[in-house]
Protein backbone atom coordinates (compact mmCIF):
# COMPACT_ATOMS: atom_id res chain seq x y z
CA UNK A 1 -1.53 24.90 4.32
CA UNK A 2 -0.77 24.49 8.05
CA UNK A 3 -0.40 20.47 9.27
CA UNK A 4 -1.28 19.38 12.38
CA UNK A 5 -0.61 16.36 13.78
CA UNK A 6 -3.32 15.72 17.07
CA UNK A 7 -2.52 13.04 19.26
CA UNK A 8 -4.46 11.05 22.08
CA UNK A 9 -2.40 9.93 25.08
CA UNK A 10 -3.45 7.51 27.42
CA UNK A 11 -2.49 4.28 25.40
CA UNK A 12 -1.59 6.08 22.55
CA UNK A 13 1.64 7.17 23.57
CA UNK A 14 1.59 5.88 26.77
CA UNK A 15 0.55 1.62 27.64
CA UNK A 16 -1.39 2.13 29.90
CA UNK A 17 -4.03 4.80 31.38
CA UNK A 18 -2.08 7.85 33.61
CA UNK A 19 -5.35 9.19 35.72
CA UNK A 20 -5.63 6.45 38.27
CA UNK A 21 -2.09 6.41 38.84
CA UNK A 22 -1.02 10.11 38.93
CA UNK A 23 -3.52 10.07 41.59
CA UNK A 24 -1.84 6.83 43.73
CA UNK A 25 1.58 8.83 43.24
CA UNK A 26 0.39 11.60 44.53
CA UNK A 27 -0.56 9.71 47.49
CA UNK A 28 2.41 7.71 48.29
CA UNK A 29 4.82 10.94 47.50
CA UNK A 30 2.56 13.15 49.58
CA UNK A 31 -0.27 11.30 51.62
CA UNK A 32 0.25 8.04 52.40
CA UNK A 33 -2.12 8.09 54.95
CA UNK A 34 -4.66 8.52 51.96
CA UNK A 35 -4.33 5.06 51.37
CA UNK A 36 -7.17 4.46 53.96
CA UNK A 37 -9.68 5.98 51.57
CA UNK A 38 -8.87 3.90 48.77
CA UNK A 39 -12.23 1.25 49.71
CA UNK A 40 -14.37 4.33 48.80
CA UNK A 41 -13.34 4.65 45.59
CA UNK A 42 -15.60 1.84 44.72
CA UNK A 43 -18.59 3.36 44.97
CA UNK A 44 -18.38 6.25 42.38
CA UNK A 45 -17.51 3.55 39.97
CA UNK A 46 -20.48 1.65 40.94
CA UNK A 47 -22.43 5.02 40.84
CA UNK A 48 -20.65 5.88 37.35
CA UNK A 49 -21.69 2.38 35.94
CA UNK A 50 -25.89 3.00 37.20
CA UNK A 51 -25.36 6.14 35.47
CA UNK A 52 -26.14 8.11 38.24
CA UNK A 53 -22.54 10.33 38.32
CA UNK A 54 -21.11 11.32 34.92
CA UNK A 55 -17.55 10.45 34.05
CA UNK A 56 -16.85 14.07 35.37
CA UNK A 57 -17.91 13.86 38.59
CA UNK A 58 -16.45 10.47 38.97
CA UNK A 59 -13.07 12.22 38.43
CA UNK A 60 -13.45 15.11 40.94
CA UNK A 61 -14.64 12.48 43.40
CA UNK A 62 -11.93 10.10 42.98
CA UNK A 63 -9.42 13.29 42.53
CA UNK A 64 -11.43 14.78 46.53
CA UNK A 65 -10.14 11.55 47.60
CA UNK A 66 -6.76 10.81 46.94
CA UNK A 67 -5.36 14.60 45.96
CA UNK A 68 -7.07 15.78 48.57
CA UNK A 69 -9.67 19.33 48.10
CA UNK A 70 -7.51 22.24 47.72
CA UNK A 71 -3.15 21.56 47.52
CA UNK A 72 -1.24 23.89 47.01
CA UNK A 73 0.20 23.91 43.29
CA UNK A 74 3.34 25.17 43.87
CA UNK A 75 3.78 22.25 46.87
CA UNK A 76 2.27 19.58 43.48
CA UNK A 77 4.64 20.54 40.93
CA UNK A 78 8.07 19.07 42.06
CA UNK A 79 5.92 15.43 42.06
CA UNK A 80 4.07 16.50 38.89
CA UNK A 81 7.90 16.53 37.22
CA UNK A 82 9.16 13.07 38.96
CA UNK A 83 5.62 11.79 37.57
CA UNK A 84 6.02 12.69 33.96
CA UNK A 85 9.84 11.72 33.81
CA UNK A 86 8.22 7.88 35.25
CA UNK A 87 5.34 8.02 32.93
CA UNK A 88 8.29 8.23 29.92
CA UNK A 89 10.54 5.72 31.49
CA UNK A 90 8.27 3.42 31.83
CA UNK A 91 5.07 4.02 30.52
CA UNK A 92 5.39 5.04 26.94
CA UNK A 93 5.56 3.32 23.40
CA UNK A 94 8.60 3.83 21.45
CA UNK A 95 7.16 3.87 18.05
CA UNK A 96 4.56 6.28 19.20
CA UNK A 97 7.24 8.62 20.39
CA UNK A 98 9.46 7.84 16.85
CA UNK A 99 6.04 8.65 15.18
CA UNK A 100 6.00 11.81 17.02
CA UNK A 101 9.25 13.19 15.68
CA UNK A 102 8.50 11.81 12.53
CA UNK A 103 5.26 14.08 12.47
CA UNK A 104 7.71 17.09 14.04
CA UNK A 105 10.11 16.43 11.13
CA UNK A 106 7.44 16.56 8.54
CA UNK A 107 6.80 20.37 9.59
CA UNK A 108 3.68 18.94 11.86
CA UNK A 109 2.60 21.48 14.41
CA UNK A 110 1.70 19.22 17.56
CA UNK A 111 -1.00 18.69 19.74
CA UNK A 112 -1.88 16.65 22.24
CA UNK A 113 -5.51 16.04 23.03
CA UNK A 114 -6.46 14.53 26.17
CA UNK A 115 -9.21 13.54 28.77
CA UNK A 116 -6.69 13.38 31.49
CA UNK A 117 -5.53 16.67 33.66
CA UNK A 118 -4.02 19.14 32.18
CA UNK A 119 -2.20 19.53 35.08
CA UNK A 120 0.27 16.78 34.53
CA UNK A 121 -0.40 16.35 30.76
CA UNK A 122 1.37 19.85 30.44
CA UNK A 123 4.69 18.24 32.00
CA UNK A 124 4.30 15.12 29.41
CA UNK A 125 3.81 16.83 26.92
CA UNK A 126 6.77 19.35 27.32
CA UNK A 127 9.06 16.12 27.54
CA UNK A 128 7.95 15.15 23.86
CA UNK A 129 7.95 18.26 22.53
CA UNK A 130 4.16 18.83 22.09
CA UNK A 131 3.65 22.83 20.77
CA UNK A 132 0.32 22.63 22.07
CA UNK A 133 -1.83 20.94 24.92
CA UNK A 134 -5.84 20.23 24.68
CA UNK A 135 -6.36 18.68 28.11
CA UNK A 136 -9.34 18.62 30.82
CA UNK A 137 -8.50 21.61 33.01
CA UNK A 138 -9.12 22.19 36.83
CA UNK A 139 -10.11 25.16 38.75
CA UNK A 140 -7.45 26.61 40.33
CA UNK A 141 -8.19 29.66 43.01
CA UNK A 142 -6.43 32.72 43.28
CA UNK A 143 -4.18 31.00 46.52
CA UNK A 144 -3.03 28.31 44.21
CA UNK A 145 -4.92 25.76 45.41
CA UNK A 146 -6.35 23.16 42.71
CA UNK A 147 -10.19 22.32 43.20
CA UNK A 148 -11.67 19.35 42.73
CA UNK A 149 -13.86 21.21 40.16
CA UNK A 150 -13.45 20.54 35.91
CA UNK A 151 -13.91 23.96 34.37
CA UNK A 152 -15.91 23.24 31.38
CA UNK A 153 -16.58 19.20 30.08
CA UNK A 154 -14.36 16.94 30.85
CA UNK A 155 -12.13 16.59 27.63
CA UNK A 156 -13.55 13.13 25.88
CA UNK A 157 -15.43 12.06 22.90
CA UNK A 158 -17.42 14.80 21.46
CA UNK A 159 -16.52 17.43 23.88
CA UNK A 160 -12.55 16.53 23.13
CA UNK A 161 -13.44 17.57 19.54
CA UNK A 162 -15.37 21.16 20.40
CA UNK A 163 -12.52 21.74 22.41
CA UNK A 164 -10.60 20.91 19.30
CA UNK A 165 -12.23 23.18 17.17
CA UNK A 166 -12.19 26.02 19.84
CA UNK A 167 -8.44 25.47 19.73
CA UNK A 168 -8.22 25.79 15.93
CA UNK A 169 -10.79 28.86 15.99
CA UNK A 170 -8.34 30.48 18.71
CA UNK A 171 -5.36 30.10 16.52
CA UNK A 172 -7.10 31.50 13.59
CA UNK A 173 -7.41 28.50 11.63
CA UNK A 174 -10.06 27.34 9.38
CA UNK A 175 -11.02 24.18 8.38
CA UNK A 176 -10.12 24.31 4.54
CA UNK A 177 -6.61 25.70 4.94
CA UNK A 178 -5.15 22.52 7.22
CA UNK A 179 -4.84 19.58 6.99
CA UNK A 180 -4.68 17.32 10.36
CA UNK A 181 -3.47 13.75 11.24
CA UNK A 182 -5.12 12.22 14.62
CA UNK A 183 -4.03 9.38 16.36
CA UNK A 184 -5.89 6.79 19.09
CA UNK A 185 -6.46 3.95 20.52
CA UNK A 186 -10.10 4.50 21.49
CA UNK A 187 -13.33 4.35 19.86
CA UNK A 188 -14.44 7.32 22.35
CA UNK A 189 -12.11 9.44 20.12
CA UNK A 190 -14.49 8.50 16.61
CA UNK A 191 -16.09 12.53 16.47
CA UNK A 192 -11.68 13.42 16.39
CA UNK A 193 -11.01 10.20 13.68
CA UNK A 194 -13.58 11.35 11.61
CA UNK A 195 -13.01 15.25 11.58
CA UNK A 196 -9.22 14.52 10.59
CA UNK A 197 -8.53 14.23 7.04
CA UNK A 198 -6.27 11.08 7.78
CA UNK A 199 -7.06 9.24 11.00
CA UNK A 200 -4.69 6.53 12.36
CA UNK A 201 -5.72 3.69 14.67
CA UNK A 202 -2.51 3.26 17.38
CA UNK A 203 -2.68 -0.41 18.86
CA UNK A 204 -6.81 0.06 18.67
CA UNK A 205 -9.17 -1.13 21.53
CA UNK A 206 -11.47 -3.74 19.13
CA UNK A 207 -14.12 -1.27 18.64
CA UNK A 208 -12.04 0.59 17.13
CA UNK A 209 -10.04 -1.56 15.28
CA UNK A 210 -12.99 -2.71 13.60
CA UNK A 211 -14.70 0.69 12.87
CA UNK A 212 -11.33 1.73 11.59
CA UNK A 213 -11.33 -1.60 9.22
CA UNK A 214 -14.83 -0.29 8.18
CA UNK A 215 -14.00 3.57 7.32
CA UNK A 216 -10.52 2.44 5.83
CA UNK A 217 -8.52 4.26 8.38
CA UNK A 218 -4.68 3.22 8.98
CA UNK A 219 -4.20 0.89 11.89
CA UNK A 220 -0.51 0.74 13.32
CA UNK A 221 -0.04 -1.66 16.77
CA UNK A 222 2.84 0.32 18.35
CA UNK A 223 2.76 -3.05 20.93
């Protein structure tokens, strides 16, 4: 039987969110002058919370913004790195990450399942040894330049678990012959909790601490 071990990241692993401020260090390493757009972001959260954008266009509107419509990859990637080695110096749990070689050591194939870009996740991901990376992916044209344009869902709460079992179908892997352990901190991530066959609450938002409480998952506060 193969084990996986699938892992949320923003406040799972890492304290805090990374979306919001991969974006700002783009800015400030690239853009500075992109700091004079910053009093628009407001309004896709306002339109976001009317429910008149989705959470995916809210992303490729605050991404238009501050990463600008169509950078160069290549000219990203050196600040992608310095981003990834900051998120782990200062934006990670320890336990999380001791739980994560714990999980390795077990003979736990990894994966890390994320709404946040794939385009840094990959470089996070590579620093903890993930073997695998289920992340919401961007367009990217044939000059290298990233769009501000999801390809697919954006990779959160139901659509985080089809993407999930895409994943498993692409590696060949049926339901009845693995056996996986997922991990977050958000109730978003209940369709994921409840397809594992052992779901673990990491430092839980209170919906989810208290849903967990109720379905007699394992709560750890890595805090």
């Amino acid at each position: 039987m193969t084990k996986l071990a699938i892992y949320d990241m923003d406040r799972t692993i890492t304290i805090r969110g990374t979306y919001t401020p991969f974006l700002l260090h783009m800015v400030f390493a690239r853009a500075p002058w992109r700091l004079a757009l910053l009093p628009l972001l407001p309004f896709g959260f306002i339109g976001y919370g009317l429910k008149l954008i989705s959470r995916k266009t809210l992303k490729t509107y605050n991404q238009r913004l501050l990463l600008g419509s169509k950078p160069s990859i290549k000219k990203l990637e050196p600040h992608i790195e310095r981003y990834a080695d900051k998120v782990m110096r200062a934006n990670s749990y320890a336990k999380a990450i001791g739980q994560v070689e714990a999980d390795r050591a077990e003979g736990r194939k990894l994966v890390l399942a994320t709404a946040s870009y794939e385009l840094y996740v990959n470089a996070i991901a590579a620093r903890l040894g993930f073997d695998d990376v289920i992340a919401t992916r961007l367009k990217i044209d044939e000059q290298g330049q990233v769009l501000p344009e999801i390809i697919g869902e954006n990779c959160y709460d139901v659509a985080k678990l089809d993407r999930i079992k895409t994943f498993l179908d692409d590696q060949g892997l049926t339901r009845d012959n693995i056996h996986i352990r997922a991990y977050s901190d958000h109730v978003s991530d209940a369709p994921m909790l409840e397809f594992a066959d052992e779901a673990v609450a990491t430092t839980p938002s209170a919906p989810l601490r208290a849903l967990a409480k109720r379905r007699g998952w394992k709560i750890l506060d890595w805090a």
